[in-house]
Protein backbone atom coordinates (compact mmCIF):
# COMPACT_ATOMS: atom_id res chain seq x y z
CA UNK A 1 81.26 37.43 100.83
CA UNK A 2 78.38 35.40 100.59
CA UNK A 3 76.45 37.69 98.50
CA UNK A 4 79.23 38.01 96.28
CA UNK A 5 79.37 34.07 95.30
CA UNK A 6 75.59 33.86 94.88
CA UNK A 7 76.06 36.17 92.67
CA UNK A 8 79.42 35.24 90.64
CA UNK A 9 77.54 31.62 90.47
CA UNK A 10 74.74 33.32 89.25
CA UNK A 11 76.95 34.82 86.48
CA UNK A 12 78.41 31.93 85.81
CA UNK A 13 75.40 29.58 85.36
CA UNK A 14 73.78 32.30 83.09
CA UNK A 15 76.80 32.50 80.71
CA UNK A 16 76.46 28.33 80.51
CA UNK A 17 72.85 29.01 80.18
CA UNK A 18 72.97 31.58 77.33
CA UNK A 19 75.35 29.33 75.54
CA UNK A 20 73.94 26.44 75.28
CA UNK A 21 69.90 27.32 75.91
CA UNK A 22 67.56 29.60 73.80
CA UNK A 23 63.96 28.77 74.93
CA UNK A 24 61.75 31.43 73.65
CA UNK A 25 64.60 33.18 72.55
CA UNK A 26 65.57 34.10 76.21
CA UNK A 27 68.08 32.19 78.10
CA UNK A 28 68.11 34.48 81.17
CA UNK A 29 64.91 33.60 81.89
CA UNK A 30 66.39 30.14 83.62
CA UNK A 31 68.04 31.91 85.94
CA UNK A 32 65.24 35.06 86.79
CA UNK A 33 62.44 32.39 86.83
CA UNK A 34 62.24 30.29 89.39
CA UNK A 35 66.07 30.94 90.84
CA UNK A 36 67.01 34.27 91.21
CA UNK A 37 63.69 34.96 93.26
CA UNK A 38 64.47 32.47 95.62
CA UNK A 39 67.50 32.73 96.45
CA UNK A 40 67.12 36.84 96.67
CA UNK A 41 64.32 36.78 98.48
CA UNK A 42 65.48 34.30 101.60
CA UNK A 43 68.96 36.29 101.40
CA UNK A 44 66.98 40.07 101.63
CA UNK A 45 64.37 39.27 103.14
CA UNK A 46 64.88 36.75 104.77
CA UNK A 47 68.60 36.81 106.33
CA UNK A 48 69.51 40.09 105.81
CA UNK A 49 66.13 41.57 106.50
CA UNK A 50 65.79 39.51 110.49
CA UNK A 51 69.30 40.68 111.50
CA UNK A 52 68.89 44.13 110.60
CA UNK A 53 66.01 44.47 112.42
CA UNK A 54 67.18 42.95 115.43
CA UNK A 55 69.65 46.04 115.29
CA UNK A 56 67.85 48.74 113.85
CA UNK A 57 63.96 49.81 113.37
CA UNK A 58 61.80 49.00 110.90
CA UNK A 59 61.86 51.93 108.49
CA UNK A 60 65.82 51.15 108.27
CA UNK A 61 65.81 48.38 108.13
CA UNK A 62 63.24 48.23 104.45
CA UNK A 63 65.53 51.50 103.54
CA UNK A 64 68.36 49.46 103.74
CA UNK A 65 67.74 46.32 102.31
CA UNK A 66 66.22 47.78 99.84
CA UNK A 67 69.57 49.92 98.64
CA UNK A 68 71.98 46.43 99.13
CA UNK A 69 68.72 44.63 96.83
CA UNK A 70 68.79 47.46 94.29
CA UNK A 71 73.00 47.39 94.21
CA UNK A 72 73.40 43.71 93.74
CA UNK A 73 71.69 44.05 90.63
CA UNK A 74 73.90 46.54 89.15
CA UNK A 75 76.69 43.92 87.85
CA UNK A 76 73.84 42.19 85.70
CA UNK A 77 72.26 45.67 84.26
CA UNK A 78 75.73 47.05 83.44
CA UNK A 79 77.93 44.17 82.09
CA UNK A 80 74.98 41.80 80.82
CA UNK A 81 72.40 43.99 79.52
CA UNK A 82 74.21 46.80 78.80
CA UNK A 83 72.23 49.31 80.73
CA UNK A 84 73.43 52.96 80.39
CA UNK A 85 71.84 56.90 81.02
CA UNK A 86 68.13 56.92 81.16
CA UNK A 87 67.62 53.06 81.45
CA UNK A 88 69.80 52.48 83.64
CA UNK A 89 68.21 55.21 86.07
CA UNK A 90 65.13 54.03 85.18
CA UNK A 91 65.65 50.65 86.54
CA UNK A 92 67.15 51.19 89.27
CA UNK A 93 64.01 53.28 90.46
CA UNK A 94 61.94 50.18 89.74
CA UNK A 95 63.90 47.96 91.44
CA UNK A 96 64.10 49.66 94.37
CA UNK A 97 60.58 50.45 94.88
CA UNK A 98 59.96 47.36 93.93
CA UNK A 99 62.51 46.35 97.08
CA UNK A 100 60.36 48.60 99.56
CA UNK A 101 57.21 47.37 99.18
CA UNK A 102 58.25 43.81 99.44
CA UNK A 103 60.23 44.80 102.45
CA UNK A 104 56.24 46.02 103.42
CA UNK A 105 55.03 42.98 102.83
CA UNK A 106 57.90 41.04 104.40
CA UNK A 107 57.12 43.27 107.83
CA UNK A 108 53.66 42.67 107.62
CA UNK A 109 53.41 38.67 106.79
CA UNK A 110 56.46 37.88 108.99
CA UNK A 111 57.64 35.77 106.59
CA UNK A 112 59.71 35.21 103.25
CA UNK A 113 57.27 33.05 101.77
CA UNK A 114 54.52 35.81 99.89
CA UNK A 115 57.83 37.75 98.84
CA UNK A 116 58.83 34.74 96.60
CA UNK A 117 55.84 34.31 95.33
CA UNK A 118 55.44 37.97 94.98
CA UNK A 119 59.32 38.21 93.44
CA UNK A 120 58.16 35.03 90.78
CA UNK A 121 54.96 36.66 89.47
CA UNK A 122 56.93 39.91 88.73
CA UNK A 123 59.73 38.07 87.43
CA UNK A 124 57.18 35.76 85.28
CA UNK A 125 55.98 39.02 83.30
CA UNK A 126 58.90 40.44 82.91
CA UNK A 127 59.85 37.68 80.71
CA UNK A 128 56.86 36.93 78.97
């Protein structure tokens, strides 16, 4: 439940955003950078990621939030950037491995911290 309003406000805000924004042509970007990697990040890898492992072992517990990281960006890819076939497939691959190794990093550091600043820089190039 909670998941799903972070993300319907997300969709929200970016359709305001879109509307009435257009810095460097890119009005998502107010929303991917700084926002979205926040709020992801202490949700995966930071809620999600402690209670699974209080219940599971490690390995599962990166598999798995990992998968619910990768599917909560499906929405967004599909209805927003019209993602389809090859892209689509393509993506997903990234995001996900991009999901594992922060849930790596987020093992090792024991904290949330270096996978928001991890989660900004690879949102910063992405847009630029």
């Amino acid at each position: 439940v909670a998941l799903s309003l972070i993300y319907s406000a997300g969709v929200v805000v970016f359709e305001l955003l879109s509307r009435t924004l257009t810095l460097t042509g890119n009005p998502w970007m107010w929303i991917a950078f700084p926002y979205a990697p926040v709020i992801e990040e202490l949700v995966f890898r930071g809620f999600i990621f402690s209670k699974l492992q209080k219940l599971t072992g490690t390995v599962q517990t990166i598999l798995l939030t990992s998968v619910l990281f990768t599917l909560i960006h499906f929405p967004g890819w599909i209805f927003i950037l019209g993602l389809k076939g090859e892209a689509f497939i393509a993506v997903t691959g990234q995001v996900f491995i991009f999901s594992l190794i922060q849930g790596v990093i987020r093992y090792y550091s024991k904290s949330v911290y270096p996978n928001i600043l991890v989660h900004l820089v690879n949102n910063f190039f992405l847009l630029w």
